[in-house]
Protein backbone atom coordinates (compact mmCIF):
# COMPACT_ATOMS: atom_id res chain seq x y z
CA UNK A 1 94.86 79.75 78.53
CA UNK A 2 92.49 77.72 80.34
CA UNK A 3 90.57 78.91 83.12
CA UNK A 4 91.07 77.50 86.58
CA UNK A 5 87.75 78.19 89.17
CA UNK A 6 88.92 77.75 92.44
CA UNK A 7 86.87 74.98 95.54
CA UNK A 8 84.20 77.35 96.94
CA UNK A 9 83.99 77.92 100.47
CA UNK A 10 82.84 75.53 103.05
CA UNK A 11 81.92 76.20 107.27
CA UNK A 12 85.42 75.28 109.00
CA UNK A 13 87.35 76.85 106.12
CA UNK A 14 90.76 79.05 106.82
CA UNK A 15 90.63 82.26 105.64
CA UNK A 16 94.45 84.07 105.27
CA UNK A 17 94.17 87.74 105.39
CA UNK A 18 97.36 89.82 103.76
CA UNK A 19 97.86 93.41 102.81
CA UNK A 20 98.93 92.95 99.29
CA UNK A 21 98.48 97.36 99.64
CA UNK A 22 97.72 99.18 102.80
CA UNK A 23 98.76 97.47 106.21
CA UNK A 24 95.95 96.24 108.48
CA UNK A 25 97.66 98.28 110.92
CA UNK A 26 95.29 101.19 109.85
CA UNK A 27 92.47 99.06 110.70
CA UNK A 28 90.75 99.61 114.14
CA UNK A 29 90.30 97.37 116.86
CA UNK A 30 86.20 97.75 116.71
CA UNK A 31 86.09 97.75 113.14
CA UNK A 32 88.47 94.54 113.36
CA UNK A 33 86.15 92.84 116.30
CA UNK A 34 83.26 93.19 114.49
CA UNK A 35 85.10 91.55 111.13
CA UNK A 36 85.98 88.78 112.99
CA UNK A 37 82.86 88.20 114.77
CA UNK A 38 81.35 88.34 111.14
CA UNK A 39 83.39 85.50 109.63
CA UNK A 40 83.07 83.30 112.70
CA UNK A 41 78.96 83.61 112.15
CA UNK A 42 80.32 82.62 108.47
CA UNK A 43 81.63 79.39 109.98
CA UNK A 44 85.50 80.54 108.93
CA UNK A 45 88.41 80.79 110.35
CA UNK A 46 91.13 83.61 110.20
CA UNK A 47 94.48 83.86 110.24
CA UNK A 48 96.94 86.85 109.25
CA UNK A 49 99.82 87.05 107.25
CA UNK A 50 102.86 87.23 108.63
CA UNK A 51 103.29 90.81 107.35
CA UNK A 52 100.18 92.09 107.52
CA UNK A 53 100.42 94.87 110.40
CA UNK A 54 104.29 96.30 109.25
CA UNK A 55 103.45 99.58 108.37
CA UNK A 56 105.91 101.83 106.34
CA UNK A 57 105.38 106.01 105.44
CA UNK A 58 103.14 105.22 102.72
CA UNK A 59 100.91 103.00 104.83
CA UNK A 60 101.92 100.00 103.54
CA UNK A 61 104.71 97.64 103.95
CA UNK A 62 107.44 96.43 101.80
CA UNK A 63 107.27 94.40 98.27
CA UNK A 64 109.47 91.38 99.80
CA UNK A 65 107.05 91.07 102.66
CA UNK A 66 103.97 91.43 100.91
CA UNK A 67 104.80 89.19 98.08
CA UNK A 68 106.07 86.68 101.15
CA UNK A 69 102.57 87.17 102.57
CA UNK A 70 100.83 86.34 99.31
CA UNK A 71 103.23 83.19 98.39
CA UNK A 72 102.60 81.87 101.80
CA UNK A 73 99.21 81.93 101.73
CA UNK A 74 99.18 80.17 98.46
CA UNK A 75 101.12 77.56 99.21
CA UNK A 76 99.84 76.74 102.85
CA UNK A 77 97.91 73.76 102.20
CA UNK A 78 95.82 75.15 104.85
CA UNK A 79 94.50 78.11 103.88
CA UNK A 80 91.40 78.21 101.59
CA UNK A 81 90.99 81.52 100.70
CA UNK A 82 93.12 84.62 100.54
CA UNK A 83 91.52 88.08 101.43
CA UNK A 84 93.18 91.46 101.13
CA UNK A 85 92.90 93.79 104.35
CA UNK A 86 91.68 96.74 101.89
CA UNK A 87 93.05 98.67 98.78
CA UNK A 88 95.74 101.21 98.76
CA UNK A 89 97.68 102.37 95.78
CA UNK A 90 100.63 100.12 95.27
CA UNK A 91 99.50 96.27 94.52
CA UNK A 92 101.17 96.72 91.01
CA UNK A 93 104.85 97.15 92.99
CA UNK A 94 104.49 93.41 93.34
CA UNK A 95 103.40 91.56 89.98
CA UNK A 96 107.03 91.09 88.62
CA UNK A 97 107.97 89.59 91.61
CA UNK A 98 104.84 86.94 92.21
CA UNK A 99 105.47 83.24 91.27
CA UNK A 100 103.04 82.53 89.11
CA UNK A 101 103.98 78.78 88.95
CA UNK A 102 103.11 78.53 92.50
CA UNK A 103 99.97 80.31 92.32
CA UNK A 104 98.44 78.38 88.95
CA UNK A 105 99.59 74.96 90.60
CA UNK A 106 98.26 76.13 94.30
CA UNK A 107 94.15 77.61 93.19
CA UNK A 108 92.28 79.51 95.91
CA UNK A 109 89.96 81.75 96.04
CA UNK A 110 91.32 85.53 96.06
CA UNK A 111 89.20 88.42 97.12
CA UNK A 112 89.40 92.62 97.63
CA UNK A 113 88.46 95.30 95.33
CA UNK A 114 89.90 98.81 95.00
CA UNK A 115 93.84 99.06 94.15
CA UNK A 116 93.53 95.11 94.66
CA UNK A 117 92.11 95.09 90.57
CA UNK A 118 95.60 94.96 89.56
CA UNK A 119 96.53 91.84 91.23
CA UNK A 120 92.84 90.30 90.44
CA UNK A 121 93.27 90.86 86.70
CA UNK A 122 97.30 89.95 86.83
CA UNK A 123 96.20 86.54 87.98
CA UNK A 124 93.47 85.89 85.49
CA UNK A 125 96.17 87.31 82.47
CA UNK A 126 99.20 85.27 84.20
CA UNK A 127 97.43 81.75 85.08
CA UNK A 128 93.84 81.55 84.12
CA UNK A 129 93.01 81.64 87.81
CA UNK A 130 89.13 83.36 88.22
CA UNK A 131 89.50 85.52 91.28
CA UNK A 132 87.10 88.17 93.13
CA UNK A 133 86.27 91.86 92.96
CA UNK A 134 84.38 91.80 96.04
CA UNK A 135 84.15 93.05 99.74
CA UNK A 136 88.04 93.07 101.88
CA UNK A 137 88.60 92.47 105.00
CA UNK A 138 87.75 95.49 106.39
CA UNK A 139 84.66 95.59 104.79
CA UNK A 140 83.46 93.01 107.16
CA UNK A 141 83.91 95.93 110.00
CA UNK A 142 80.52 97.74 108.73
CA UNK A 143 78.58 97.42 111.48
CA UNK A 144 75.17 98.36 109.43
CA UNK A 145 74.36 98.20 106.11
CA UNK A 146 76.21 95.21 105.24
CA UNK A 147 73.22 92.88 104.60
CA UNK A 148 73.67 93.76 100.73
CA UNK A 149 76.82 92.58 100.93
CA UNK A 150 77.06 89.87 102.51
CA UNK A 151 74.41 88.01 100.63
CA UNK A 152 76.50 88.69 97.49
CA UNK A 153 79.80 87.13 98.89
CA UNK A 154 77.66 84.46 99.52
CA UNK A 155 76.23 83.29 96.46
CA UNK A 156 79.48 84.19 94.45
CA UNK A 157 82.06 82.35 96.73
CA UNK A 158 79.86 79.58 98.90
CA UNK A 159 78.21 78.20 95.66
CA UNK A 160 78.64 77.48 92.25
CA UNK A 161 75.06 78.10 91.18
CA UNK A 162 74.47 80.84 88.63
CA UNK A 163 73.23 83.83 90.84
CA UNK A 164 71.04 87.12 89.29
CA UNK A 165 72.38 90.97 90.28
CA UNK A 166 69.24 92.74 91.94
CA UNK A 167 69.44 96.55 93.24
CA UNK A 168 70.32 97.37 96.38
CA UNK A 169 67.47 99.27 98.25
CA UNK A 170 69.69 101.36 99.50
CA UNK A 171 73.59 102.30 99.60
CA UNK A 172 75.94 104.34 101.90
CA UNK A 173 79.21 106.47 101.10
CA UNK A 174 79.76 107.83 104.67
CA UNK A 175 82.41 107.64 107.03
CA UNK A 176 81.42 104.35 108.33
CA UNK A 177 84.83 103.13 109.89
CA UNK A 178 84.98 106.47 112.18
CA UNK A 179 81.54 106.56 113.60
CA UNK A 180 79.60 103.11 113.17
CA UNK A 181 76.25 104.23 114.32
CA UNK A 182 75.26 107.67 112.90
CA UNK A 183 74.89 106.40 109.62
CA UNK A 184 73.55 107.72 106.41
CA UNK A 185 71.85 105.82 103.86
CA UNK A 186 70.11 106.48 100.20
CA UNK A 187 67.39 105.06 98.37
CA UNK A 188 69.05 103.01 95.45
CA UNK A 189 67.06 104.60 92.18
CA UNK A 190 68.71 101.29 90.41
CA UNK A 191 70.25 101.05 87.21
CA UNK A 192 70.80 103.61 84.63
CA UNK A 193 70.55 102.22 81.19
CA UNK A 194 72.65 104.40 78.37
CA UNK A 195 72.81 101.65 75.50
CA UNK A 196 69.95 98.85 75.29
CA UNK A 197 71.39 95.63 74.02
CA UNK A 198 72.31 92.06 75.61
CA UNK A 199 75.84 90.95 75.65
CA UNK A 200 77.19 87.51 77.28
CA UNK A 201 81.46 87.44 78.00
CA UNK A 202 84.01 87.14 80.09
CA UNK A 203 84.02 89.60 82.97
CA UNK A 204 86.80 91.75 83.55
CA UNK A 205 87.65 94.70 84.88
CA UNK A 206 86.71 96.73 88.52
CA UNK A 207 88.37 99.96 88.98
CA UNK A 208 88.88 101.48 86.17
CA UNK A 209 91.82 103.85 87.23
CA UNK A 210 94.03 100.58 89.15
CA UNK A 211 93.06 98.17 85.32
CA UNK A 212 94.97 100.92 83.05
CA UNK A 213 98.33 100.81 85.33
CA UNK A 214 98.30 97.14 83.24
CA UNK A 215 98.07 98.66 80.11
CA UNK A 216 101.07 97.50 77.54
CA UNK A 217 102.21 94.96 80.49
CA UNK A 218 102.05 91.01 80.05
CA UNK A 219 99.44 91.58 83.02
CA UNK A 220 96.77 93.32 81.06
CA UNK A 221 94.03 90.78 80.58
CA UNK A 222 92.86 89.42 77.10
CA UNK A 223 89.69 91.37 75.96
CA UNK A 224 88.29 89.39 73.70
CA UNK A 225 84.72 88.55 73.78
CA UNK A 226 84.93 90.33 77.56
CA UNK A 227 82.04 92.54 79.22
CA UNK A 228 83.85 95.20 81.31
CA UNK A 229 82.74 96.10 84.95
CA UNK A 230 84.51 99.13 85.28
CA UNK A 231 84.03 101.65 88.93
CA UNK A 232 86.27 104.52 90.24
CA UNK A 233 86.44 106.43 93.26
CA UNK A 234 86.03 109.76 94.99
CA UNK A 235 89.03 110.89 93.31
CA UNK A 236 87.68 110.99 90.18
CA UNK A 237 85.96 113.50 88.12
CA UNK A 238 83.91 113.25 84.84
CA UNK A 239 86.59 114.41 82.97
CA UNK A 240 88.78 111.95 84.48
CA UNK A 241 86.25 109.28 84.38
CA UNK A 242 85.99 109.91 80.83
CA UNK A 243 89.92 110.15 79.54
CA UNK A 244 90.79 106.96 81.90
CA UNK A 245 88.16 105.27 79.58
CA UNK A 246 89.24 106.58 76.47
CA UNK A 247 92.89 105.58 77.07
CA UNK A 248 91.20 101.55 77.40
CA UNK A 249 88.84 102.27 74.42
CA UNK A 250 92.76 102.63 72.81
CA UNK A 251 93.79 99.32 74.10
CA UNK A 252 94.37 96.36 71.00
CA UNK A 253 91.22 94.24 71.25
CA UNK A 254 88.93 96.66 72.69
CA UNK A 255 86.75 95.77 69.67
CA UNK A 256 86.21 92.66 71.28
CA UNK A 257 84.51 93.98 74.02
CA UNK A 258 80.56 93.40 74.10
CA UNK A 259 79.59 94.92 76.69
CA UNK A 260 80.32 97.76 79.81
CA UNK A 261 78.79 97.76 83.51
CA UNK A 262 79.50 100.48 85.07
CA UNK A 263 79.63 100.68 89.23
CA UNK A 264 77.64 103.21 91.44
CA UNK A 265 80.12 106.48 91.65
CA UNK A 266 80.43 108.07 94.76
CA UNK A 267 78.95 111.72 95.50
CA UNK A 268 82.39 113.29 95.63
CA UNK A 269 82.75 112.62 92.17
CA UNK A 270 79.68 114.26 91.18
CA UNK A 271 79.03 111.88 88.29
CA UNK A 272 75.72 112.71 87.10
CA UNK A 273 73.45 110.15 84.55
CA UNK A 274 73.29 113.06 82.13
CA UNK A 275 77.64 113.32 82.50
CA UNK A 276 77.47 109.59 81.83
CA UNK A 277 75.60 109.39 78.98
CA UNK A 278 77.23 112.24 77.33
CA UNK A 279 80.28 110.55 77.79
CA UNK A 280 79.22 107.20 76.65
CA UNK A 281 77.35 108.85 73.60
CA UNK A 282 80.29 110.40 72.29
CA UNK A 283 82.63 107.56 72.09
CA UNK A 284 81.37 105.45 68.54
CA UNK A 285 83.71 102.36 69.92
CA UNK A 286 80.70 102.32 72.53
CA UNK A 287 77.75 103.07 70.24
CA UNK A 288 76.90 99.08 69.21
CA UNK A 289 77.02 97.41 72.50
CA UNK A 290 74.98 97.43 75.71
CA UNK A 291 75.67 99.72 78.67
CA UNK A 292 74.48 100.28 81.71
CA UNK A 293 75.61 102.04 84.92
CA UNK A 294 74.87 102.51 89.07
CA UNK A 295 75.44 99.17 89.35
CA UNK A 296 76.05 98.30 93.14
CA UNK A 297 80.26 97.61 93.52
CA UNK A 298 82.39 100.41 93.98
CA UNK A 299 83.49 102.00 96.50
CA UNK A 300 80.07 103.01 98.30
CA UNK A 301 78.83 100.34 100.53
CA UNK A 302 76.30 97.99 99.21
CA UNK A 303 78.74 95.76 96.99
CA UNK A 304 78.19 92.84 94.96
CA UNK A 305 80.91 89.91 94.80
CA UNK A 306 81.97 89.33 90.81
CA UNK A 307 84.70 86.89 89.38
CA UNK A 308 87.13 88.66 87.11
CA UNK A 309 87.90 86.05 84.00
CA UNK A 310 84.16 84.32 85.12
CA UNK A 311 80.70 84.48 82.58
CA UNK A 312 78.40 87.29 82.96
CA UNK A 313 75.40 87.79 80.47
CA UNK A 314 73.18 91.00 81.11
CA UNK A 315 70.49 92.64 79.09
CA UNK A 316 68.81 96.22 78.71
CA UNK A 317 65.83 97.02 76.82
CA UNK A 318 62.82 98.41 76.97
CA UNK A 319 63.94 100.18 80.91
CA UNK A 320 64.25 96.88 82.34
CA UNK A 321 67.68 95.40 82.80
CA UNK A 322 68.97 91.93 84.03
CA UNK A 323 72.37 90.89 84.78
CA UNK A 324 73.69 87.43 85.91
CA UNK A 325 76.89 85.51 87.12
CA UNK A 326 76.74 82.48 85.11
CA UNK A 327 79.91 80.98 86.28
CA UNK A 328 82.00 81.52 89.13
């Protein structure tokens, strides 16, 4: 399938916010102000889908309306870019009933992270459209801290130059939504290196967890001469962690795979580099290609924008590593 990179992001651009997962009715009114002040110092313009603030008892809304919200932002000449509200737990409810017709013949950039994997790697698997792991919506509420950020969604989605991942200085994974000035952050240590190597692919991937619901579905993504970014959340554990891997290790064509970039986890999961590399070490699918970890995307703040079905080429040897987005 050929791939289809969408018109980058210009000043006076429409943005079309939806809630492909959880509603943006859980979204505050300061964390919202702030968001909005944020894009218009972007230069872009918001509006919401129709659907976005229905609200059901699992936080979310119904498949009709969000799969309205996402067709209509498609297919409103208008609209330049499409960014989820935040991630929930139910975007795969809606990939049997997406037209994909009117997506491949309607390309625009598409951007959230989280539960929103599912969708990002349906739409690379479906139409060859390259679409964005990166900040949502509600991101753009962080008050400090999002500096990081920022620059990332930046160079990936404002430019089509090749851009280099450096470290963080420092990351958060507080509370920031509920109180936005007693923040804590951490010195960023940088990346862990567990296999040295260089590898050069297709990216694809994010959370780990929301990629497997695709397993065995027409919506799994080809890996074939891919580099997996791969993150979970605070729900995880190293022994979940580890099985959720195993169980894509089992996937046909993980042997094309050529490389694995692991996200930052967050404290609650109590990830440690030595769990990591025992992990990693154990598997001998893993033992002849590059990996690295503590990368900054996740779900700690500090997050790098990345295009699933895009080029990525990193290297690690000799402690130093280098990653870069060669096209977006």
């Amino acid at each position: 399938m050929q791939k289809i990179f969408p018109k980058k992001l210009e000043k006076g651009d429409l943005i079309r916010v939806i809630a492909p997962a959880s509603s943006l009715a859980i979204i505050s009114e300061e964390n919202r102000r702030i968001a909005n002040g944020r894009f218009e110092e972007l230069g872009l313009r918001l509006s919401f889908g129709k659907h976005a603030e229905e609200i059901d008892e699992f936080r979310s809304s119904s498949i009709e309306s969000r799969v309205k919200d996402i067709h209509d932002a498609f297919q409103d000449p208008e609209v330049n870019a499409i960014l989820a509200v935040i991630g929930g737990f139910n975007s795969n409810q809606l990939l049997q009933y997406i037209d994909w017709e009117l997506v491949r013949n309607n390309p625009k950039i598409f951007c959230g992270y989280s539960d929103i994997t599912a969708l990002n790697n349906a739409l690379y698997a479906k139409t060859g459209l390259i679409s964005y792991s990166g900040p949502a919506y509600a991101s753009f509420g962080e008050k400090k801290g999002f500096d990081y950020t920022l620059e990332y969604f930046k160079k990936c989605l404002f430019s089509e130059n090749p851009y280099e991942i450096m470290p963080s200085k420092e990351w958060s994974d507080d509370g920031w939504y509920k109180d936005q000035e007693n923040r804590k952050f951490i010195k960023n240590e940088g990346p862990w290196i567990i296999n040295e190597g260089s590898a050069r692919g297709t990216l694809i991937g994010a959370n780990l967890c929301t990629l497997n619901l695709l397993q065995g579905t027409e919506y799994f993504p080809d890996l074939n001469n891919s580099i997996l970014f791969l993150e979970d959340d605070e729900d995880t554990r190293a022994v979940l962690f580890e099985r959720d891997l195993q169980s894509l290790i089992h996937q046909p064509g993980f042997a094309g795979v050529k490389g694995l970039v692991i996200g930052r986890f967050q404290r609650e999961s109590a990830v440690s580099k030595d769990n990591l590399m025992k992990i990693i070490k154990t598997k001998r699918e893993l033992d002849n290609i590059p990996v690295i970890a503590n990368i900054d995307f996740g779900h700690t703040q500090s997050m790098i924008t990345f295009p699933i079905g895009g080029e990525v080429s990193f290297s690690a040897n000799e402690g130093e590593t280098k990653i870069e987005i060669l096209k977006h």
